[in-house]
N, C-alpha and C. Protein backbone atom coordinates (compact mmCIF):
# COMPACT_ATOMS: atom_id res chain seq x y z
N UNK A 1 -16.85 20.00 -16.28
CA UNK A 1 -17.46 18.96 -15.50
C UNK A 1 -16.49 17.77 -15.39
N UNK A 2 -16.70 17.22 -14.26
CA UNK A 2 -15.73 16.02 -13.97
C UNK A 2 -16.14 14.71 -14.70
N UNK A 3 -15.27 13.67 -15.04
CA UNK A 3 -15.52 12.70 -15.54
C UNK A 3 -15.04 12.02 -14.25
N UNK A 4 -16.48 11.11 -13.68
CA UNK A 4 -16.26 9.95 -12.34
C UNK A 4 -15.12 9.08 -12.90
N UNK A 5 -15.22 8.36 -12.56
CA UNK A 5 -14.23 7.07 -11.95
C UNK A 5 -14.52 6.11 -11.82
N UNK A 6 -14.44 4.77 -12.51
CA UNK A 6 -14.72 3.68 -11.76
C UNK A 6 -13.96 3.04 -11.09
N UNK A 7 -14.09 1.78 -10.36
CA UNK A 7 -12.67 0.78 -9.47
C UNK A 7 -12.40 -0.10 -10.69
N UNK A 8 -13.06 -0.25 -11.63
CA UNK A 8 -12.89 -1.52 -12.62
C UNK A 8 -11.54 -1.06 -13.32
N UNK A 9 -10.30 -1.55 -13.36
CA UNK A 9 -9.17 -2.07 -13.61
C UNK A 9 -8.05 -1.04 -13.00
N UNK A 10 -8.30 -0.92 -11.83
CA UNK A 10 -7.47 -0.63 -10.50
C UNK A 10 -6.27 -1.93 -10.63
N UNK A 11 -4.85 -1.39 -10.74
CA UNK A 11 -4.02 -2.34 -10.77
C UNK A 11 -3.36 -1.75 -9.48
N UNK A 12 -2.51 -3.48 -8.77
CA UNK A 12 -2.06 -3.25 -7.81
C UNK A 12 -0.38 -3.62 -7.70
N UNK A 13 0.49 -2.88 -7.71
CA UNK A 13 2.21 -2.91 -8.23
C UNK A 13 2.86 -2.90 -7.18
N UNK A 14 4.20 -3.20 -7.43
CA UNK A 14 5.25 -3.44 -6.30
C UNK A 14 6.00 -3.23 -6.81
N UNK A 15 7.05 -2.42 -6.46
CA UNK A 15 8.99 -2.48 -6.84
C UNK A 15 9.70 -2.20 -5.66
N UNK A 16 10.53 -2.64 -6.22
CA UNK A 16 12.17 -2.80 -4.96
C UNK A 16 13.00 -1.87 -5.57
N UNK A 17 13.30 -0.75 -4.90
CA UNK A 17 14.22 0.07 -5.01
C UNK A 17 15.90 -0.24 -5.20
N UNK A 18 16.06 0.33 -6.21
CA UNK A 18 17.30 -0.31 -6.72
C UNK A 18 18.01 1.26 -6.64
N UNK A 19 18.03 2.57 -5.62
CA UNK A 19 18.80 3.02 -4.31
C UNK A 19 18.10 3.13 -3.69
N UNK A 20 18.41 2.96 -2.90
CA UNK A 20 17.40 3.10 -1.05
C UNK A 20 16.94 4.79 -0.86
N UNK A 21 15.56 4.57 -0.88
CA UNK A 21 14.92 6.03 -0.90
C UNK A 21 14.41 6.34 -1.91
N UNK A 22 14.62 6.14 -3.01
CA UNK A 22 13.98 6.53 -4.10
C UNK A 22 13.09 5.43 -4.66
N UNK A 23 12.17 6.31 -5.02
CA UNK A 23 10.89 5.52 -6.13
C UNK A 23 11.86 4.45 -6.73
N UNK A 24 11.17 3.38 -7.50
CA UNK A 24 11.49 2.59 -8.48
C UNK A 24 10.97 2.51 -9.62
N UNK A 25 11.70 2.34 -10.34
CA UNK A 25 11.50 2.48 -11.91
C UNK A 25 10.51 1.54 -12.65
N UNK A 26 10.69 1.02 -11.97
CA UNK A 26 10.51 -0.13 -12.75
C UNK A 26 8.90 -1.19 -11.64
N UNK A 27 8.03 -1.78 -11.93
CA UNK A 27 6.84 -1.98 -11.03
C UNK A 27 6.69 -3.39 -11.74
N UNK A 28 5.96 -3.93 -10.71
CA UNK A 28 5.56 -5.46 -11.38
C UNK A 28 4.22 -5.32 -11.16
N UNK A 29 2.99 -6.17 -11.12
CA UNK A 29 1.75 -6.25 -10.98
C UNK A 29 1.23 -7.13 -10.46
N UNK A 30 0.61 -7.26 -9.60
CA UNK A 30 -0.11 -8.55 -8.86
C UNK A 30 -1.16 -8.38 -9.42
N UNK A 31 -1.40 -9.96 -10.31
CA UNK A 31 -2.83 -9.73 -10.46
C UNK A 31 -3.82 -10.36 -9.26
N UNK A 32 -5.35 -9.94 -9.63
CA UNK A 32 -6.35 -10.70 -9.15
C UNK A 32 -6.49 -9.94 -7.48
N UNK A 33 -6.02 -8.76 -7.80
CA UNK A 33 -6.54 -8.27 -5.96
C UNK A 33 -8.11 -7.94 -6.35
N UNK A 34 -8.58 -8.22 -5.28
CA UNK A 34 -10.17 -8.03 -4.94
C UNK A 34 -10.74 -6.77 -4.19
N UNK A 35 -9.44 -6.50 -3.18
CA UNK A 35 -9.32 -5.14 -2.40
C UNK A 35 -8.59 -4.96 -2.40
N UNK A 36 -8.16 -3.38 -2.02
CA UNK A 36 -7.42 -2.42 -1.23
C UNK A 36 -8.17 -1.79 -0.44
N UNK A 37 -6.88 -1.27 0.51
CA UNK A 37 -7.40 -0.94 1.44
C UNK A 37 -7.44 0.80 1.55
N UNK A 38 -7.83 1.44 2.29
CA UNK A 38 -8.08 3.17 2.37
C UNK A 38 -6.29 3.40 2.90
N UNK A 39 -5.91 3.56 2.67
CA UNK A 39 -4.65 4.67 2.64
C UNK A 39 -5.13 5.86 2.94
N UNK A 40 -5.03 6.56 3.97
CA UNK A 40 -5.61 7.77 4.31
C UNK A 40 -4.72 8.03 5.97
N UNK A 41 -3.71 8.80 6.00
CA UNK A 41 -3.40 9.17 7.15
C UNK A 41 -4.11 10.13 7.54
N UNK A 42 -4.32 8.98 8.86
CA UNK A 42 -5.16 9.78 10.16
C UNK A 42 -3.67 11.42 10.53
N UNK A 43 -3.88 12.33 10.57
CA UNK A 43 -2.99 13.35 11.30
C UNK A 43 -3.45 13.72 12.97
N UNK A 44 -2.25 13.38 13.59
CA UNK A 44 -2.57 13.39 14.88
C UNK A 44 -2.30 15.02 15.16
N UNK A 45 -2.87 15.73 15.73
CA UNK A 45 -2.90 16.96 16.67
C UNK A 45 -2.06 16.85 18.26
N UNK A 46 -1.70 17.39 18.76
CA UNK A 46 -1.48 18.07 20.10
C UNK A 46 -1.98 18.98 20.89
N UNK A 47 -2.36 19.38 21.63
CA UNK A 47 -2.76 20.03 22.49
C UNK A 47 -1.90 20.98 22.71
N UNK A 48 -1.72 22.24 23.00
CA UNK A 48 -0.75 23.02 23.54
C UNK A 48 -1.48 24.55 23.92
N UNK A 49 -2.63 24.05 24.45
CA UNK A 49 -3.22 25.61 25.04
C UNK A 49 -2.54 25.48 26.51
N UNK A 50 -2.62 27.16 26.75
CA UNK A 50 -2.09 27.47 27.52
C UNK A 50 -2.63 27.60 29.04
N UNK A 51 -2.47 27.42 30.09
CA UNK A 51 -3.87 27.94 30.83
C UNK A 51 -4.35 28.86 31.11
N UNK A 52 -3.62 29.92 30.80
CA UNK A 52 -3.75 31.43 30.40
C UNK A 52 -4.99 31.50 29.12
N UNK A 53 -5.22 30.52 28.18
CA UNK A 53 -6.33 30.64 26.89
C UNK A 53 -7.42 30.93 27.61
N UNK A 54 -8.63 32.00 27.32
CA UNK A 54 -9.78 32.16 28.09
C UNK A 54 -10.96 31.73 26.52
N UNK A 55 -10.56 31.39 25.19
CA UNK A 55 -11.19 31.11 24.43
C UNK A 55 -10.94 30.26 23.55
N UNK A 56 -9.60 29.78 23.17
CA UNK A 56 -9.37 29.03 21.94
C UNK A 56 -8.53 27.87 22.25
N UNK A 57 -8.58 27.00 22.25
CA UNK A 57 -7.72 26.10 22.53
C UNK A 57 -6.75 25.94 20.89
N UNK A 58 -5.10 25.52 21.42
CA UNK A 58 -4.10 25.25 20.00
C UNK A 58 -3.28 24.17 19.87
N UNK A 59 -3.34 24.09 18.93
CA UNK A 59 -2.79 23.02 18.56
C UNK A 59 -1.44 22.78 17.95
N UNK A 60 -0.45 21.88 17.90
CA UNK A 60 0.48 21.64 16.58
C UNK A 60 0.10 20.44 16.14
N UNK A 61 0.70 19.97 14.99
CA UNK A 61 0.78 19.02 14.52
C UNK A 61 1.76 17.45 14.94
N UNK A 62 1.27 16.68 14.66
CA UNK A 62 1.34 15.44 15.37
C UNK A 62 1.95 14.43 13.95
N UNK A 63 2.24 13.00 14.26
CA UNK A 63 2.72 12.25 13.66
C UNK A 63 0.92 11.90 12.63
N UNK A 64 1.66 11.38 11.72
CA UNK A 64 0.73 10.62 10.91
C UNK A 64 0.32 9.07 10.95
N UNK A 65 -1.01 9.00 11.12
CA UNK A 65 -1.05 7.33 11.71
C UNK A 65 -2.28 6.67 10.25
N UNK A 66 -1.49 5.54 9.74
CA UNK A 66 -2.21 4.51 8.42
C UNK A 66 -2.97 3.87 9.60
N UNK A 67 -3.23 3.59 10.69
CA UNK A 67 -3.73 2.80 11.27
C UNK A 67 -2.86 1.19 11.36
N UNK A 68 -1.59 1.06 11.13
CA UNK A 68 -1.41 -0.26 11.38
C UNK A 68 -0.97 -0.86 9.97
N UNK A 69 -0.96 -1.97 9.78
CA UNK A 69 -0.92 -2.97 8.49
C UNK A 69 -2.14 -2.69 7.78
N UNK A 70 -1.88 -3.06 6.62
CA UNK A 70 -3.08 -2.61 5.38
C UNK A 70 -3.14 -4.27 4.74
N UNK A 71 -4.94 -4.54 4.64
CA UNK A 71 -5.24 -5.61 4.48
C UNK A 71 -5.84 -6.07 2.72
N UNK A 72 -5.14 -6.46 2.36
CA UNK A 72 -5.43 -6.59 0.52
C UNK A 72 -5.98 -7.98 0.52
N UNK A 73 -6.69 -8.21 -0.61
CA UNK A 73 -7.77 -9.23 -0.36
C UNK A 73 -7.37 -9.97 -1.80
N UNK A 74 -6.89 -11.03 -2.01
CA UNK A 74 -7.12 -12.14 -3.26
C UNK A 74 -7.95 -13.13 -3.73
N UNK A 75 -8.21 -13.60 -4.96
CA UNK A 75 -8.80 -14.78 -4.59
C UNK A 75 -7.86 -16.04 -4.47
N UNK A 76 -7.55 -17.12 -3.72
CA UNK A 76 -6.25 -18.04 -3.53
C UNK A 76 -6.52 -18.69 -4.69
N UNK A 77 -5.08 -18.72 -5.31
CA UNK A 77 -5.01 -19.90 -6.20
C UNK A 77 -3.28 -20.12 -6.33
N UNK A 78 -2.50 -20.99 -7.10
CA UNK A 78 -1.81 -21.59 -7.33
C UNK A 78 -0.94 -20.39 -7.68
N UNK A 79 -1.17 -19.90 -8.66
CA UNK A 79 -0.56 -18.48 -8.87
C UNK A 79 -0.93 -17.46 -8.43
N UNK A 80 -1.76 -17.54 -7.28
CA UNK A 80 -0.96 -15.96 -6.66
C UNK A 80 0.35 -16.44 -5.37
N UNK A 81 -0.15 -17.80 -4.95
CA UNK A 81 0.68 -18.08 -3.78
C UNK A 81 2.16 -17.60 -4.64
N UNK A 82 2.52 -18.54 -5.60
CA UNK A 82 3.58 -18.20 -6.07
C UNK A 82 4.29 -16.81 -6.32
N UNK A 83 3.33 -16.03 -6.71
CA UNK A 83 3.32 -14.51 -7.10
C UNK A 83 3.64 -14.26 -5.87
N UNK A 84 3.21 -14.63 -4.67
CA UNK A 84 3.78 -13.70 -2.98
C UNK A 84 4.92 -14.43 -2.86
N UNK A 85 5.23 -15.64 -2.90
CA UNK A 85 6.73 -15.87 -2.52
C UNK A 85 7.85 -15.72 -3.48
N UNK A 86 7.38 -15.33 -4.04
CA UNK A 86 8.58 -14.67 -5.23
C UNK A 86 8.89 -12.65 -4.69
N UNK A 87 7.63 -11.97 -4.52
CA UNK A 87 7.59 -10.76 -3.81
C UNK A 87 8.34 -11.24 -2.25
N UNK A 88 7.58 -12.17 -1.15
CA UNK A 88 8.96 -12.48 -0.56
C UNK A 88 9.99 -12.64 -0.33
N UNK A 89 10.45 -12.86 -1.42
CA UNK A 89 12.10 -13.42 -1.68
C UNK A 89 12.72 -11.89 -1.93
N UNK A 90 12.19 -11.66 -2.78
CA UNK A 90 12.52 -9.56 -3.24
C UNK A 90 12.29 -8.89 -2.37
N UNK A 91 11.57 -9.18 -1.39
CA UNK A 91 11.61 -8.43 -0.21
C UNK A 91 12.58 -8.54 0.97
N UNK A 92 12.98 -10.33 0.94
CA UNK A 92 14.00 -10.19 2.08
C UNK A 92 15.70 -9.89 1.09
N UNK A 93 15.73 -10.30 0.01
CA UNK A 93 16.70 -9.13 -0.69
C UNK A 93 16.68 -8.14 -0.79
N UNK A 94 16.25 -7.26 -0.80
CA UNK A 94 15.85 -6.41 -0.83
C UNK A 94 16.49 -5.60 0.94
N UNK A 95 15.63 -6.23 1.83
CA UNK A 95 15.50 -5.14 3.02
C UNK A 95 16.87 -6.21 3.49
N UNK A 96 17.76 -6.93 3.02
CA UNK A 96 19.35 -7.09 3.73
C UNK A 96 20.51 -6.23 2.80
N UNK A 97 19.48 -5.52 2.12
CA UNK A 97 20.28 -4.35 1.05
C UNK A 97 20.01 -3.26 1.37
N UNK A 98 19.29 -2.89 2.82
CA UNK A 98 18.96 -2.05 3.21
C UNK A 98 18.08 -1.06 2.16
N UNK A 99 17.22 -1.49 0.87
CA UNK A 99 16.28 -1.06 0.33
C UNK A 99 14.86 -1.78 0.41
N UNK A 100 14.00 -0.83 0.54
CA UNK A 100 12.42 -1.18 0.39
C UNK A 100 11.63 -1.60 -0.87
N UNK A 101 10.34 -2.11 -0.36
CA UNK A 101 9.58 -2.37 -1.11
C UNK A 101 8.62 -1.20 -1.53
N UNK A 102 8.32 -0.36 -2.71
CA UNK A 102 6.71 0.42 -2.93
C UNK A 102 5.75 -0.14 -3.37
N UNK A 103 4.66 0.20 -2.89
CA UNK A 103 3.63 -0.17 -3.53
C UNK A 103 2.57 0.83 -4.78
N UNK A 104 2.30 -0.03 -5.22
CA UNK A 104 1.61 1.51 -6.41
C UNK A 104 0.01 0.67 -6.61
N UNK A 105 -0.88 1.57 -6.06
CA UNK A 105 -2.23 1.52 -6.52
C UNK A 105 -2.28 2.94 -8.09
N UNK A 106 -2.74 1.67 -8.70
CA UNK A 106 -2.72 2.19 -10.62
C UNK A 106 -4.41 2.63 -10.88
N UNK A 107 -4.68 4.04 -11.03
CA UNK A 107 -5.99 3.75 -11.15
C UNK A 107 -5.94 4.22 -12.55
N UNK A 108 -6.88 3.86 -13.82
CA UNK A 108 -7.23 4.13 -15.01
C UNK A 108 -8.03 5.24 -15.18
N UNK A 109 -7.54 6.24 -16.16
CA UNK A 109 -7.75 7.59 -16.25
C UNK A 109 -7.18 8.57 -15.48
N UNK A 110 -6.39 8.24 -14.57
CA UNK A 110 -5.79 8.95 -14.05
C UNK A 110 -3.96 9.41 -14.35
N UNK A 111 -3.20 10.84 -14.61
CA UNK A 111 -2.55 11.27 -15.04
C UNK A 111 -1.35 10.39 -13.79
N UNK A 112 -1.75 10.06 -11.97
CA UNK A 112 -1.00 9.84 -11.11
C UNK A 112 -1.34 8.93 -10.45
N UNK A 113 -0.33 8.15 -9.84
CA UNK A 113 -0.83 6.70 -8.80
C UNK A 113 -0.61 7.04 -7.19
N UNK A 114 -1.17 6.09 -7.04
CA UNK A 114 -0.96 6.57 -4.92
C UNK A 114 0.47 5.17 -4.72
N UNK A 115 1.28 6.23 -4.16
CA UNK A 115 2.62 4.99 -3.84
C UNK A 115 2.99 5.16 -2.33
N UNK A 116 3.26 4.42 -1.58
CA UNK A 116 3.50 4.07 -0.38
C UNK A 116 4.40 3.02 -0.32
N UNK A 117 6.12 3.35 0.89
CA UNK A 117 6.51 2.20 1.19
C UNK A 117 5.88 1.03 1.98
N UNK A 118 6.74 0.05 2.09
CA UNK A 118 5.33 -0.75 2.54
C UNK A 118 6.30 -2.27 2.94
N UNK A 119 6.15 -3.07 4.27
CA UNK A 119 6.95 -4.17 4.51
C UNK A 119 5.97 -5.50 4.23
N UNK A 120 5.24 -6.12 3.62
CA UNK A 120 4.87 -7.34 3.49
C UNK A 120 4.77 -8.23 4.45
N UNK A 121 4.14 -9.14 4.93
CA UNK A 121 4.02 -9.99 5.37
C UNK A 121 3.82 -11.77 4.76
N UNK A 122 4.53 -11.86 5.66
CA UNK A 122 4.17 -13.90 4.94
C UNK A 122 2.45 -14.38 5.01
N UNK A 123 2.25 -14.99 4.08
CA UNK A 123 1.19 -15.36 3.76
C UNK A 123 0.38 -16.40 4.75
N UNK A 124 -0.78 -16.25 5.40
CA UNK A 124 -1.22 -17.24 5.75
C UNK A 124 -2.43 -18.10 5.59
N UNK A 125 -3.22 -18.64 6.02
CA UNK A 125 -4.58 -19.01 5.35
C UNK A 125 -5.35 -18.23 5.97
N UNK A 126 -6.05 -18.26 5.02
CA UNK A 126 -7.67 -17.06 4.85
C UNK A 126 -8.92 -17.45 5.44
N UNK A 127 -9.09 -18.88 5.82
CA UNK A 127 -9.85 -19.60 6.00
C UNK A 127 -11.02 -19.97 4.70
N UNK A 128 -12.08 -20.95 5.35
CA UNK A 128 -12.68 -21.06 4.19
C UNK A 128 -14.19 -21.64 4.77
N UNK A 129 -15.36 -21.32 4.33
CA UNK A 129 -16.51 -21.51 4.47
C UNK A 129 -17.60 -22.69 3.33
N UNK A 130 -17.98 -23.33 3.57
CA UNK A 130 -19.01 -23.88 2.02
C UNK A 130 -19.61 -23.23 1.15
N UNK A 131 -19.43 -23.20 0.59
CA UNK A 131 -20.33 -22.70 -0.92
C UNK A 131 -19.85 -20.91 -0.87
N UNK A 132 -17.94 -21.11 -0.78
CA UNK A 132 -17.87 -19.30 -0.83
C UNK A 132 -16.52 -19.92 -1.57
N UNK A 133 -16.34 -18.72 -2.18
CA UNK A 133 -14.85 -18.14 -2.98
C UNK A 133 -13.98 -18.71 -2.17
N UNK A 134 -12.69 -19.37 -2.43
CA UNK A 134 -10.99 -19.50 -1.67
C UNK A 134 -10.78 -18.21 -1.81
N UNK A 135 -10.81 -17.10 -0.65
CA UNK A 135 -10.02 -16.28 -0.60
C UNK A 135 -9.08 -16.25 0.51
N UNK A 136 -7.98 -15.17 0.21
CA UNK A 136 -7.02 -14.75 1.08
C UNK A 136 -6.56 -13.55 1.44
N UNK A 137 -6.40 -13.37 2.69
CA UNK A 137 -6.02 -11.45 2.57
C UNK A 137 -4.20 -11.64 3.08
N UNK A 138 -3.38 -10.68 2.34
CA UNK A 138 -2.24 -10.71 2.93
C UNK A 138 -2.23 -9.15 3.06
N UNK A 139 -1.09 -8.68 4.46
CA UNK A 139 -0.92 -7.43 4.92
C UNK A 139 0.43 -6.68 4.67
N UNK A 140 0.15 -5.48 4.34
CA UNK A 140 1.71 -4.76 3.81
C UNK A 140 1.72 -3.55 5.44
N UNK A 141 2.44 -3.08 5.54
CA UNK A 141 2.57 -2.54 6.48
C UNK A 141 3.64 -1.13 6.59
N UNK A 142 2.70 0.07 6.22
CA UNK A 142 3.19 1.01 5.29
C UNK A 142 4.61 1.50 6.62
N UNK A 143 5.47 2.08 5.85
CA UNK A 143 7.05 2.45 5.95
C UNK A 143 7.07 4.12 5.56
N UNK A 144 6.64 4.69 5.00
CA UNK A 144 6.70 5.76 4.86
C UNK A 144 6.16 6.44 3.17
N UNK A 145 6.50 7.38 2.49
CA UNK A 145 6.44 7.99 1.58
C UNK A 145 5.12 7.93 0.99
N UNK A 146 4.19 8.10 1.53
CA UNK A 146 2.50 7.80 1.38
C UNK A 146 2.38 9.24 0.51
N UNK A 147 1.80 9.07 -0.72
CA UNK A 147 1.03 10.08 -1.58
C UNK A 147 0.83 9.58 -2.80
N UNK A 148 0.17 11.10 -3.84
CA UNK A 148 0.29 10.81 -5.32
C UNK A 148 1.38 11.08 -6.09
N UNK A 149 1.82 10.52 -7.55
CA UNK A 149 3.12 10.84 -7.86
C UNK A 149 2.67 10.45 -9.02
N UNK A 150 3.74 10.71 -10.24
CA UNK A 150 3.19 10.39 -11.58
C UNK A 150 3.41 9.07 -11.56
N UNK A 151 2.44 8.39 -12.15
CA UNK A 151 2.35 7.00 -12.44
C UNK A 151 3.16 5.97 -13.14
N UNK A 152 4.01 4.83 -12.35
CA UNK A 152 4.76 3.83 -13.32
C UNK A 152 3.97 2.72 -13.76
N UNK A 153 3.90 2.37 -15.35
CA UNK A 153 3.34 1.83 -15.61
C UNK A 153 4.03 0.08 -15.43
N UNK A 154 3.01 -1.09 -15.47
CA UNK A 154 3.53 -2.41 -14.88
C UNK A 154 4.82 -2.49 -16.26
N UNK A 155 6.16 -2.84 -15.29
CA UNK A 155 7.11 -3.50 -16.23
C UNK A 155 7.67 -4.95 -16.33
N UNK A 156 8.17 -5.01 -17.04
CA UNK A 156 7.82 -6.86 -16.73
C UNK A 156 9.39 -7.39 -16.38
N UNK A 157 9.74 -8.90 -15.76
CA UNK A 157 11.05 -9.23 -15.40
C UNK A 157 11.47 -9.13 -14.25
């Protein structure tokens, strides 16, 4: 029998590839995300029946679509702003080194993490309502290598 799962201490990681293409060793941790988002490539199909088909229509396979930028949710404070412009800064070092950023969703109990490249975006305001939470959502905007893989745990520095 399976043992469920909860979301309660889902960590959310980042590293900069130190060679271009490969995983990184090494992961940092953002704390205080509130969300993630579904990572789930849509797989696009093609069409390729023939007009000769009198029953089956066929298909090949098509590109893979995340839908766009992926929207992660914080609550704003003093230290996370800091925490993104420091990941900013590693990011535009980073991509004039012609290496990427990964991302690693960490789930607990699990033997593997879900890692995806991923380009960041600059931070902007979240807006804000009376009597609600300061939150903020910032967007990563996946690059490629989307799956599970054995898990790096957060390293620090």
């Amino acid at each position: 029998m399976a043992i469920e799962l909860s979301t309660a201490g889902i960590q959310l990681l980042y590293g900069v590839e130190a060679t271009a293409g490969t995983k990184p060793a090494a992961f940092k941790r953002i704390k205080g995300a509130k969300s993630l988002p579904e990572v789930n490539p849509e797989p696009e199909t093609m069409e390729t029946t023939p007009l000769d088909a009198t029953e089956w229509k066929t298909y090949i396979d098509g590109l893979k679509d995340t839908g766009g930028a992926l929207q992660i949710t914080f609550n704003q404070s003093e230290e996370f702003m800091t925490t993104w412009d420091a990941l900013m800064t590693e990011y535009a070092t980073a991509k004039a080194a012609g290496e990427q950023l990964w991302w690693e969703f960490l789930v607990p109990g699990l033997t593997k993490a879900f890692f995806f490249r991923g380009n960041p975006a600059d931070q902007g305001f979240g807006g804000a309502e009376p009597g609600n939470v300061f939150e903020t959502s910032v967007y990563v905007t996946p690059t490629g290598n989307i799956g599970w893989d054995t898990k790096v745990e957060e390293t620090q520095g």
